[in-house]
C-alpha atoms as a PDB file:
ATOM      1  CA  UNK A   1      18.363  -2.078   7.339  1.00  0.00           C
ATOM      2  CA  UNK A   2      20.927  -3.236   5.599  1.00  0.00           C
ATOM      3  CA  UNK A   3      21.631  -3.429   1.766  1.00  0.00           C
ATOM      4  CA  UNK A   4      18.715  -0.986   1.986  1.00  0.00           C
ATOM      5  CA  UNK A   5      19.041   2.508   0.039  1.00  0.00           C
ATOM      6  CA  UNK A   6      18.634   5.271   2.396  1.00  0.00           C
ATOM      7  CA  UNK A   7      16.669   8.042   0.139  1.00  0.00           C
ATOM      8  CA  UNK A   8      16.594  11.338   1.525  1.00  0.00           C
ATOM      9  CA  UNK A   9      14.454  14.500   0.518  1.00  0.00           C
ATOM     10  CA  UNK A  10      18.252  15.405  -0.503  1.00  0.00           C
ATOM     11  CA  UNK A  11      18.313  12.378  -2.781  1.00  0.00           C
ATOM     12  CA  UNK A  12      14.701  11.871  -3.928  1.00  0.00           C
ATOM     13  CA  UNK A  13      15.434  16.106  -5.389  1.00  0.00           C
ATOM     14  CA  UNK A  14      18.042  13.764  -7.474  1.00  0.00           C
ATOM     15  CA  UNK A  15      15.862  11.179  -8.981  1.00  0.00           C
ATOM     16  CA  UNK A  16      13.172  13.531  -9.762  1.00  0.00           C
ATOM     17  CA  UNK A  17      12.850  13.621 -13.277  1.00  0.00           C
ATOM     18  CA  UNK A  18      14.370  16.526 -15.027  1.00  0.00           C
ATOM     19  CA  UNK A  19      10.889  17.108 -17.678  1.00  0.00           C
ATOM     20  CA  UNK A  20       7.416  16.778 -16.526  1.00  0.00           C
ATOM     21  CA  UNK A  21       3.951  17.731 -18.041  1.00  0.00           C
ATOM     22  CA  UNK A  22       3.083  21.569 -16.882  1.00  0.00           C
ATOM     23  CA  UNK A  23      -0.102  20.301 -15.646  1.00  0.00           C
ATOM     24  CA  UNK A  24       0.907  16.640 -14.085  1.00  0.00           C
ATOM     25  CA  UNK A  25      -2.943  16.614 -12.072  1.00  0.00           C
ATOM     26  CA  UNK A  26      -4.313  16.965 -16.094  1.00  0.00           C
ATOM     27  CA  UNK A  27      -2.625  13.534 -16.647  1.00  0.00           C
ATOM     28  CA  UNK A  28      -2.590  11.663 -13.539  1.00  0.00           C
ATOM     29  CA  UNK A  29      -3.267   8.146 -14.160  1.00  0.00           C
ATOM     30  CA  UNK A  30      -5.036   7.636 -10.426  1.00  0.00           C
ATOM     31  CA  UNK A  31      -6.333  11.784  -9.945  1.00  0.00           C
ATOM     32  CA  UNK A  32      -9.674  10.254  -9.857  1.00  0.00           C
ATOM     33  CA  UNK A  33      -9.416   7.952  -7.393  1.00  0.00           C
ATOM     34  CA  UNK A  34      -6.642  10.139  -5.113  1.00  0.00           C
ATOM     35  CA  UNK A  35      -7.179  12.106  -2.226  1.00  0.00           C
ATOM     36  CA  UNK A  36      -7.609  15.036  -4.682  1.00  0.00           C
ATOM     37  CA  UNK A  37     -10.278  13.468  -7.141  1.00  0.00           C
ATOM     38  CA  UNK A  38     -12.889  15.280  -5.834  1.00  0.00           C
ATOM     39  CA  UNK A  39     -11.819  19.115  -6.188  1.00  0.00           C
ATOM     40  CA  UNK A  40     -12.399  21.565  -9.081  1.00  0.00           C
ATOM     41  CA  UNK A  41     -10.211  22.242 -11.664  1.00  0.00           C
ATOM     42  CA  UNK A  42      -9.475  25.629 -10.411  1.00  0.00           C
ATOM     43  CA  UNK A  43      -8.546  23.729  -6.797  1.00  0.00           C
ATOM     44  CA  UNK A  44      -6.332  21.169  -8.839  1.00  0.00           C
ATOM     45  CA  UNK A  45      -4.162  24.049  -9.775  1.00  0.00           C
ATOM     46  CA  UNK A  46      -3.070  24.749  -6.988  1.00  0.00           C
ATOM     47  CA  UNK A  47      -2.468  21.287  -6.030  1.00  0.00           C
ATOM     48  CA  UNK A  48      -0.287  21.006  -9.026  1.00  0.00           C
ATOM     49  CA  UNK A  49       1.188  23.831  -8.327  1.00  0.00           C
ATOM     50  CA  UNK A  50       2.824  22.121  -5.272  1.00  0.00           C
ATOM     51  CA  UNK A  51       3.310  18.660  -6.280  1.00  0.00           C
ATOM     52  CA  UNK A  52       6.090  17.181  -7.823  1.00  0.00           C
ATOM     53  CA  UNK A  53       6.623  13.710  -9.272  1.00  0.00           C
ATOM     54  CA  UNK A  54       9.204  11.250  -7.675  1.00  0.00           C
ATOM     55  CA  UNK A  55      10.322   8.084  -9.151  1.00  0.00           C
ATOM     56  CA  UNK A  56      11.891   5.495  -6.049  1.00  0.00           C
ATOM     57  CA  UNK A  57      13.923   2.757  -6.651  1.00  0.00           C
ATOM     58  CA  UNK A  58      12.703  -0.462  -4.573  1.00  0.00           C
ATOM     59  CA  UNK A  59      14.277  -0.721  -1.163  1.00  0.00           C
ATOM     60  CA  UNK A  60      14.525   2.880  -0.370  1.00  0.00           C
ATOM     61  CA  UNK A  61      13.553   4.499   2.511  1.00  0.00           C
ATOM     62  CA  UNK A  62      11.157   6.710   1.500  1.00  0.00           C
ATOM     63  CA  UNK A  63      11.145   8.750   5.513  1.00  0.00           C
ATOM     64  CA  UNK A  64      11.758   7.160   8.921  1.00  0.00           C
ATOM     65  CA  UNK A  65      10.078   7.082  12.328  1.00  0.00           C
ATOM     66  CA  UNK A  66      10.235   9.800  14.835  1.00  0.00           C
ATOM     67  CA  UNK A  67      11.911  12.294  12.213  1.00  0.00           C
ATOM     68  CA  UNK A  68       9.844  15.458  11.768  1.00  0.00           C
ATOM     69  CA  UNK A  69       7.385  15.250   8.618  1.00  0.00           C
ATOM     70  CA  UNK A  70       8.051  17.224   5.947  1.00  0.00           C
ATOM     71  CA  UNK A  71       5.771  16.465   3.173  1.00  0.00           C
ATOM     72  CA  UNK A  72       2.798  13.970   1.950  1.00  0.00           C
ATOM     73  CA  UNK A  73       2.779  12.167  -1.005  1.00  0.00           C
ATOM     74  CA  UNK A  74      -0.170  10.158  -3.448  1.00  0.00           C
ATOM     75  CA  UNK A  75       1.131   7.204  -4.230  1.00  0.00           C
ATOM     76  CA  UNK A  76       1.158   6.953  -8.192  1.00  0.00           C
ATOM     77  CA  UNK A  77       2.418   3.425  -8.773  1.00  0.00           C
ATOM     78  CA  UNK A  78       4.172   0.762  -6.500  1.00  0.00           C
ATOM     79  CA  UNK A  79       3.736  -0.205  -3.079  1.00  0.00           C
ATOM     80  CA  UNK A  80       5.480   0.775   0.515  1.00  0.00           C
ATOM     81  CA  UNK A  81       5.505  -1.096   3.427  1.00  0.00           C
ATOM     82  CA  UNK A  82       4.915   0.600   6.592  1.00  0.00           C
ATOM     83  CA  UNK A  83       6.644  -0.381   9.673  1.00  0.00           C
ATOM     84  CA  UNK A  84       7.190   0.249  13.239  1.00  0.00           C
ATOM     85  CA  UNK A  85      10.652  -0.534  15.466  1.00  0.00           C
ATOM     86  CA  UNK A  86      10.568  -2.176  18.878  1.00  0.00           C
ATOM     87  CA  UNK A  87      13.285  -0.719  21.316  1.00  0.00           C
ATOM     88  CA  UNK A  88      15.422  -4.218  20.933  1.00  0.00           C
ATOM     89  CA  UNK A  89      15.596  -2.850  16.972  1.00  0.00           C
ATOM     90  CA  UNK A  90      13.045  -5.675  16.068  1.00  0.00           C
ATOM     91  CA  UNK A  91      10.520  -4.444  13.474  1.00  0.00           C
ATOM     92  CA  UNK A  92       6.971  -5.150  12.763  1.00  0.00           C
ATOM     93  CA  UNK A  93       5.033  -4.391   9.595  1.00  0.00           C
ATOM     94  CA  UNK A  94       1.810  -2.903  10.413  1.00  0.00           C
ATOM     95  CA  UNK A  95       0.648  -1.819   6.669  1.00  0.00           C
ATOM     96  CA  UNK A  96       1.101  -2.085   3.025  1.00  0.00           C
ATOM     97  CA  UNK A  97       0.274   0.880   0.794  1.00  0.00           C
ATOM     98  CA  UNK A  98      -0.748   0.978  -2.835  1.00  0.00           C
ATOM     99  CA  UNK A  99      -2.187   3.293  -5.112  1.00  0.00           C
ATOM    100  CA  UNK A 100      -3.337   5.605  -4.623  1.00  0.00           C
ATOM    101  CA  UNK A 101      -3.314   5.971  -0.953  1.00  0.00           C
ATOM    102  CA  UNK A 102      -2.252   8.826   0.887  1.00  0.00           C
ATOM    103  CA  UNK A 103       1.204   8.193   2.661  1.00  0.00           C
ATOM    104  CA  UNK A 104       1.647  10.515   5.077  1.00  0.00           C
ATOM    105  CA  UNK A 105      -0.134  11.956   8.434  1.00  0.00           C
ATOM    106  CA  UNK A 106      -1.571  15.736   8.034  1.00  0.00           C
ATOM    107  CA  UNK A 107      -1.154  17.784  11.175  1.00  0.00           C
ATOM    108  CA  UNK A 108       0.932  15.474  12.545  1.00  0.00           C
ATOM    109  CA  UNK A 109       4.462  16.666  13.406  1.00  0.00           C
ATOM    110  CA  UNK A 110       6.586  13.743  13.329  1.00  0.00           C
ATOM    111  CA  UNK A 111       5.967  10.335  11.084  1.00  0.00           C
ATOM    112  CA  UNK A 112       4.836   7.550  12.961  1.00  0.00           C
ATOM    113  CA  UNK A 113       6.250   4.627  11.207  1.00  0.00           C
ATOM    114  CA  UNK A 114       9.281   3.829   8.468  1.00  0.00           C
ATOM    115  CA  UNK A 115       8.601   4.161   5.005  1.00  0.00           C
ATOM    116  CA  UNK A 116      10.058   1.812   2.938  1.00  0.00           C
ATOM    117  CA  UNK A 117       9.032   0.892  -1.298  1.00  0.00           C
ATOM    118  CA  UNK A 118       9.017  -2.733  -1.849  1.00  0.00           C
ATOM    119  CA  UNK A 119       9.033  -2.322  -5.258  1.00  0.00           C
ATOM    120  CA  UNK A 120       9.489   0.522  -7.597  1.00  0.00           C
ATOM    121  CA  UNK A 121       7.228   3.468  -6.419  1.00  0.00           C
ATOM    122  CA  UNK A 122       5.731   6.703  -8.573  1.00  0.00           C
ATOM    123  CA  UNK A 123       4.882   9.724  -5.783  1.00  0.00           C
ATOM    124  CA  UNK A 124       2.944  13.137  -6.304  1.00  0.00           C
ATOM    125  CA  UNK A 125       4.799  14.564  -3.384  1.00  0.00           C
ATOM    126  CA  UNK A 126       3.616  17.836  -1.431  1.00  0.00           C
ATOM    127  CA  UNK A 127       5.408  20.101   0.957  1.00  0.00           C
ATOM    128  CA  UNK A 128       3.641  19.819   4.419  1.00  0.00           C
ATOM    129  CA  UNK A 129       3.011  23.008   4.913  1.00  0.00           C
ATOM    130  CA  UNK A 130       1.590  23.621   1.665  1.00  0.00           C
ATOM    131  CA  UNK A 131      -0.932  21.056   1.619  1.00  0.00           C
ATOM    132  CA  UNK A 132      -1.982  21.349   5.031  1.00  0.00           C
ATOM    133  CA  UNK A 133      -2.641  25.426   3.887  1.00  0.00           C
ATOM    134  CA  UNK A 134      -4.735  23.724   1.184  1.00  0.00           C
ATOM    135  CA  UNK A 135      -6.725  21.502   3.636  1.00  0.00           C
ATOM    136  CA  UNK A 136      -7.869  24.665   5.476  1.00  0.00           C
ATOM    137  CA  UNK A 137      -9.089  26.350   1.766  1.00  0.00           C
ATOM    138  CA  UNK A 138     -10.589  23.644   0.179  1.00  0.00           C
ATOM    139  CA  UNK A 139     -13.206  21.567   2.511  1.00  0.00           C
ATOM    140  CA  UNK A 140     -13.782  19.016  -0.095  1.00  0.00           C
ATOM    141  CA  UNK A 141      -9.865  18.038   0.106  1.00  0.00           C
ATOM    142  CA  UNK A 142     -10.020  17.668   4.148  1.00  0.00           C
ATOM    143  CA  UNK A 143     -13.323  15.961   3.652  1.00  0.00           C
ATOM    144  CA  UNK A 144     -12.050  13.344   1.431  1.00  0.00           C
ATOM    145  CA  UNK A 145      -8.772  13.185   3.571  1.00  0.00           C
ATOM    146  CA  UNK A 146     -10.432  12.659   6.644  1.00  0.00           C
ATOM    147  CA  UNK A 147     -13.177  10.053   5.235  1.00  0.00           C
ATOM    148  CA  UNK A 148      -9.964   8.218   4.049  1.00  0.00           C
ATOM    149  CA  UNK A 149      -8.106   8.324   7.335  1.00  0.00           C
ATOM    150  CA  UNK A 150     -11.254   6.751   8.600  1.00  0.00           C
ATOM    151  CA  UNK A 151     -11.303   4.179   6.533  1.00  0.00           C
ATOM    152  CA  UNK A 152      -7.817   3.196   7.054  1.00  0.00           C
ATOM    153  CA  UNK A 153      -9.248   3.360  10.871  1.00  0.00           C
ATOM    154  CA  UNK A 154     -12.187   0.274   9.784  1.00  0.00           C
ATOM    155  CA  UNK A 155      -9.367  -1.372   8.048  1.00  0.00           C
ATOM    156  CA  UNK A 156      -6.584  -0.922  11.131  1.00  0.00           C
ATOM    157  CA  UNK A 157      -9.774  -2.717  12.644  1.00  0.00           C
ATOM    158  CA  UNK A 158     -10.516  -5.473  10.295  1.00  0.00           C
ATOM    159  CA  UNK A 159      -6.540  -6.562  11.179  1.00  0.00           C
ATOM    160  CA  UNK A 160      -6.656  -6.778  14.488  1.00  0.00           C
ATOM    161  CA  UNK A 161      -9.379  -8.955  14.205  1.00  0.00           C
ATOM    162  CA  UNK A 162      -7.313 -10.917  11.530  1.00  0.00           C
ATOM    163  CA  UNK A 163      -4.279 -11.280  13.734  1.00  0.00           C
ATOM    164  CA  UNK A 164      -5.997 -12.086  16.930  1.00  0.00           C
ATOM    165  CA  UNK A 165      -8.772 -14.425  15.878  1.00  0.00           C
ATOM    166  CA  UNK A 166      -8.292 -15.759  12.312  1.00  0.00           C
ATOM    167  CA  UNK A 167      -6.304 -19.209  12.115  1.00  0.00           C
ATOM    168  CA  UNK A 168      -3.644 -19.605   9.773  1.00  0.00           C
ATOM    169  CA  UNK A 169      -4.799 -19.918   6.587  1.00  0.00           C
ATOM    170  CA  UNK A 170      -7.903 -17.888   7.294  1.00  0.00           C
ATOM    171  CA  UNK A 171      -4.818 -14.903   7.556  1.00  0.00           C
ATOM    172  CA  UNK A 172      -3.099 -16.224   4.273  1.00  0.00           C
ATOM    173  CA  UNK A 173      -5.822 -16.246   2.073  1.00  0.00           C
ATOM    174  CA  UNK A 174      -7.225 -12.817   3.477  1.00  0.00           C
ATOM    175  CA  UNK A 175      -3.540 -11.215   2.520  1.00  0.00           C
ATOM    176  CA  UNK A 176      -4.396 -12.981  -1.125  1.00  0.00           C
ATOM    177  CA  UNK A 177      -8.282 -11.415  -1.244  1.00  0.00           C
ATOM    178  CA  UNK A 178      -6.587  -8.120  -0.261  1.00  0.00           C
ATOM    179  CA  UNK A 179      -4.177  -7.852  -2.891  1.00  0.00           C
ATOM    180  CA  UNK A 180      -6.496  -8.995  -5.572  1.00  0.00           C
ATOM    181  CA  UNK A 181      -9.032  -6.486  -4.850  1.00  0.00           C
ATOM    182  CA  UNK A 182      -6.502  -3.843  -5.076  1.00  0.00           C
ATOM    183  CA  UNK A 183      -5.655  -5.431  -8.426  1.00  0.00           C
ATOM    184  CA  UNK A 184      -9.031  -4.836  -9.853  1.00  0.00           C
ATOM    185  CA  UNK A 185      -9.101  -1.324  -8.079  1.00  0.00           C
ATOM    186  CA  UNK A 186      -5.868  -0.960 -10.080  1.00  0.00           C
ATOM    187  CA  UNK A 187      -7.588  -1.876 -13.202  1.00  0.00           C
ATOM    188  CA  UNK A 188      -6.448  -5.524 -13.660  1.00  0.00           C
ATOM    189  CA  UNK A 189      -8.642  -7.225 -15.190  1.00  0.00           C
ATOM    190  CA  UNK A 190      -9.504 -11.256 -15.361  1.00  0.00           C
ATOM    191  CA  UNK A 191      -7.216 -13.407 -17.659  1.00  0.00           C
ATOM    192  CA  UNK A 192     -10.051 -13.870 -21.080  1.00  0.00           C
ATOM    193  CA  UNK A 193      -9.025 -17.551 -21.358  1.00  0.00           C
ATOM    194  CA  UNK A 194      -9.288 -18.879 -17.360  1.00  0.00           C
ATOM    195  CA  UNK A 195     -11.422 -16.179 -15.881  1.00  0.00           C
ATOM    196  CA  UNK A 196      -8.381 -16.138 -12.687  1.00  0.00           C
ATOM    197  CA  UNK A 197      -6.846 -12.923 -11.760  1.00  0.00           C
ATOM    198  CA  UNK A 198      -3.485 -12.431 -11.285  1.00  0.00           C
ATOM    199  CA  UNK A 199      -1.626 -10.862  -8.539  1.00  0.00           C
ATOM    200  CA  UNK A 200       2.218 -10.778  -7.560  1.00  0.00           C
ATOM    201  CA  UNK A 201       3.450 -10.659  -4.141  1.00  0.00           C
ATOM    202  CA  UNK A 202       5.363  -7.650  -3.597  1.00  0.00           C
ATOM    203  CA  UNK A 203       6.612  -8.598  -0.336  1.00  0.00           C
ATOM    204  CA  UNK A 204       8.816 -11.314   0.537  1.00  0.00           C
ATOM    205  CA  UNK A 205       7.097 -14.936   2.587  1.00  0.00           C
ATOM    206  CA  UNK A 206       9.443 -13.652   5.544  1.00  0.00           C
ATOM    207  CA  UNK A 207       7.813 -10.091   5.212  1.00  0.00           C
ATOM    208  CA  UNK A 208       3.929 -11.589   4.311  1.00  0.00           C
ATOM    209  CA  UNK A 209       4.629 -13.962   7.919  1.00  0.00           C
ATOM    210  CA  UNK A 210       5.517 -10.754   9.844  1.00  0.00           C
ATOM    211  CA  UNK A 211       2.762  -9.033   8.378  1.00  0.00           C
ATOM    212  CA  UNK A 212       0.108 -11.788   9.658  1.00  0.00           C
ATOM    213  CA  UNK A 213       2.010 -13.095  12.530  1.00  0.00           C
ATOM    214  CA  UNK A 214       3.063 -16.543  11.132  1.00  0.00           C
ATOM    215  CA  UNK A 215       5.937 -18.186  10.558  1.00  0.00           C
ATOM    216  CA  UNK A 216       7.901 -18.668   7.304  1.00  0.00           C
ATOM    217  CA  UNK A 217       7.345 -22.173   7.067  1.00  0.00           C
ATOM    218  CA  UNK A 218       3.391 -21.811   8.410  1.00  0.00           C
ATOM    219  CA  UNK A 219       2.568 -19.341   5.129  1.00  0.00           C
ATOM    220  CA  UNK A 220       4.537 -21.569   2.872  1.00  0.00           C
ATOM    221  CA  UNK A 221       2.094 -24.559   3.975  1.00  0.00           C
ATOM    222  CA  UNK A 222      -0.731 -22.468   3.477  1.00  0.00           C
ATOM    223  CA  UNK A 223      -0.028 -21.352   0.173  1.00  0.00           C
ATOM    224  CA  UNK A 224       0.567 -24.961  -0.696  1.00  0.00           C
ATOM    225  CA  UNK A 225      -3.092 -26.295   0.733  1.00  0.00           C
ATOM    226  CA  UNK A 226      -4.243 -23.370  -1.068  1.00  0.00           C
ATOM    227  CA  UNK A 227      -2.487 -24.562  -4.198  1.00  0.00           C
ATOM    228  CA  UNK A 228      -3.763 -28.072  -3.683  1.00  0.00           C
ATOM    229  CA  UNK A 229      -7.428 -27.303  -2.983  1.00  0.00           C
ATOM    230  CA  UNK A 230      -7.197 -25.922  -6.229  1.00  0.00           C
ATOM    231  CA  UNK A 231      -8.015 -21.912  -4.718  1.00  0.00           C
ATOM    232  CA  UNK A 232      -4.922 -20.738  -6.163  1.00  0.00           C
ATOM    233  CA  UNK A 233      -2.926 -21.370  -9.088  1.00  0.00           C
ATOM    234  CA  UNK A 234       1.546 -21.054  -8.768  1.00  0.00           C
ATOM    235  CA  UNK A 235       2.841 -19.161 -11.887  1.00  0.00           C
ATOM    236  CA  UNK A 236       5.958 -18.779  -9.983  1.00  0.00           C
ATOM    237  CA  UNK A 237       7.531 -18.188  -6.760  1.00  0.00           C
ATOM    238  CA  UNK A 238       6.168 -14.675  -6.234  1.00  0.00           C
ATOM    239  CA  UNK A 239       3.486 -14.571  -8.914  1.00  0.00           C
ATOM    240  CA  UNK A 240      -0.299 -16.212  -8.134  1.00  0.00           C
ATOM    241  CA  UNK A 241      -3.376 -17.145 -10.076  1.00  0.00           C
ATOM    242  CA  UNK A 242      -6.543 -16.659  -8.613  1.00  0.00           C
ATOM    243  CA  UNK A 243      -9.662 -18.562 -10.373  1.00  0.00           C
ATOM    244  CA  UNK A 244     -12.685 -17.515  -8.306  1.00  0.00           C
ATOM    245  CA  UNK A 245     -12.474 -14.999  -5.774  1.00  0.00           C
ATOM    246  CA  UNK A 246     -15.739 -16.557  -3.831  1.00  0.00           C
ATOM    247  CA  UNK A 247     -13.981 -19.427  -3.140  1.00  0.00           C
ATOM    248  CA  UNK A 248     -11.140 -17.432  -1.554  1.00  0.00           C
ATOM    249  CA  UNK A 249     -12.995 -15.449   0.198  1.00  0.00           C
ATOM    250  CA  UNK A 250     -14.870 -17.935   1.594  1.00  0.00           C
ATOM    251  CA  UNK A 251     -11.654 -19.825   3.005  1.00  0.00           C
ATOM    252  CA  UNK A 252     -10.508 -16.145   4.908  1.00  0.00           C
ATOM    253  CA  UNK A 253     -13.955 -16.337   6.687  1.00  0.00           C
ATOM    254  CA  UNK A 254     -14.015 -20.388   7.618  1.00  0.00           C
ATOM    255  CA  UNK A 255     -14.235 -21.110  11.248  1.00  0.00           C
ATOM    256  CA  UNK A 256     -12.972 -23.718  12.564  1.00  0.00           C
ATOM    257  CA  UNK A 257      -9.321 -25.501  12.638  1.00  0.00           C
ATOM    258  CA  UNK A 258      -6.578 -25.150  10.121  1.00  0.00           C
ATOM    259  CA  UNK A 259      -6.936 -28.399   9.082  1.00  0.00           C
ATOM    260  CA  UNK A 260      -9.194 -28.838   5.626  1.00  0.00           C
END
């Protein structure tokens, strides 16, 4: 890990800004559509009264494997990579968060993967114990927690099926669909002059190839058929056009060779 900023609960205390709104849940930009959108305003009190806002710096490690959990967080704004360690100190992604998913594991006692923000990341953090105290008084919260972890369970699903059946480019332009839906569940909207949506990669080609099991050079070629059949548009290295989302979609569920 290096050149990677170790963040701490000693540091993130540090960064967290020094004036926030009394009532942060009152403002939230992504309280509807959080882990908490569905509770009263009397029950969003006390989840404000426990949260805290935390601004993250990309490349900080937002907790590590194995070490004993010590709170849960929204995520606001930005995206963290999730990943797991082999014994030999290789590492494997195994999941990319956005908003605003739920990074964390309630009742669990130790975190099951490295935390890491890619880019810069916005959390409503919560003590552990405080939120779990909440899960047992408000049903509604566990409720929507626990139809969340099971759709993170379909979707845990949906990649294995991705990595062990899909061919190349069927992976490549399923990473693509996946980021521009959570784009439009983000609230980006279609350019008004082409109609394409834009997306930017917020992981490196080395990290997107780990991520689907390819190699560098094999998600570089894909991106270029892509490119050339016209499916995707290159604003720059890390920044894609997307013109018709059928058509993408179409190419992550092709059978058949990699070959066009």
């Amino acid at each position: 890990m290096c050149g990677r900023q170790v963040v701490t609960l000693a540091t993130i205390h540090e960064i967290k800004p020094k004036s926030s709104q009394p009532n942060r849940c009152a403002t939230c930009a992504v309280r509807h559509r959080a882990v908490c959108g569905a509770l009263s305003e009397t029950e969003l009190a006390h989840v404000n009264g426990i949260s805290r806002r935390t601004r993250l710096p990309a490349g900080s490690i937002i907790f590590h494997a194995q070490e004993e959990a010590s709170f849960f967080a929204n995520i606001v704004s930005g995206v963290v990579k999730l990943s797991k360690s082999l014994v030999d100190g290789r590492q494997q992604i195994v999941g990319l968060q956005f908003s605003p998913d739920f990074l964390g594991r309630a009742y669990g006692g130790e975190n099951p993967y490295f935390a890491e923000a890619v880019t810069e990341v916005e959390l409503c953090q919560f003590p552990k114990n405080k939120f779990e105290k909440l899960l047992f008084e408000f049903p509604m919260l566990e409720q929507t927690l626990f139809e969340r972890t099971l759709n993170e369970l379909d979707s845990a699903r949906e990649w294995m099926l991705l990595l062990g059946r899909k061919t190349a480019v069927e992976k490549v332009a399923t990473f693509l669909l996946l980021l521009a839906r959570r784009a439009g569940d983000q609230g980006c909207v279609p350019d008004a002059d082409s109609g394409a949506i834009r997306i930017v990669l917020p992981i490196t080609r080395a990290d997107i190839a780990d991520y689907l099991g390819l190699t560098i050079e094999t998600v570089s070629r894909q991106i270029t058929r892509l490119k050339s059949r016209e499916i995707i548009q290159m604003i720059n290295n890390r920044t894609i056009a997307i013109p018709d989302l059928t058509a993408l979609e179409a190419i992550s569920n092709q059978s058949g060779s990699d070959t066009y």
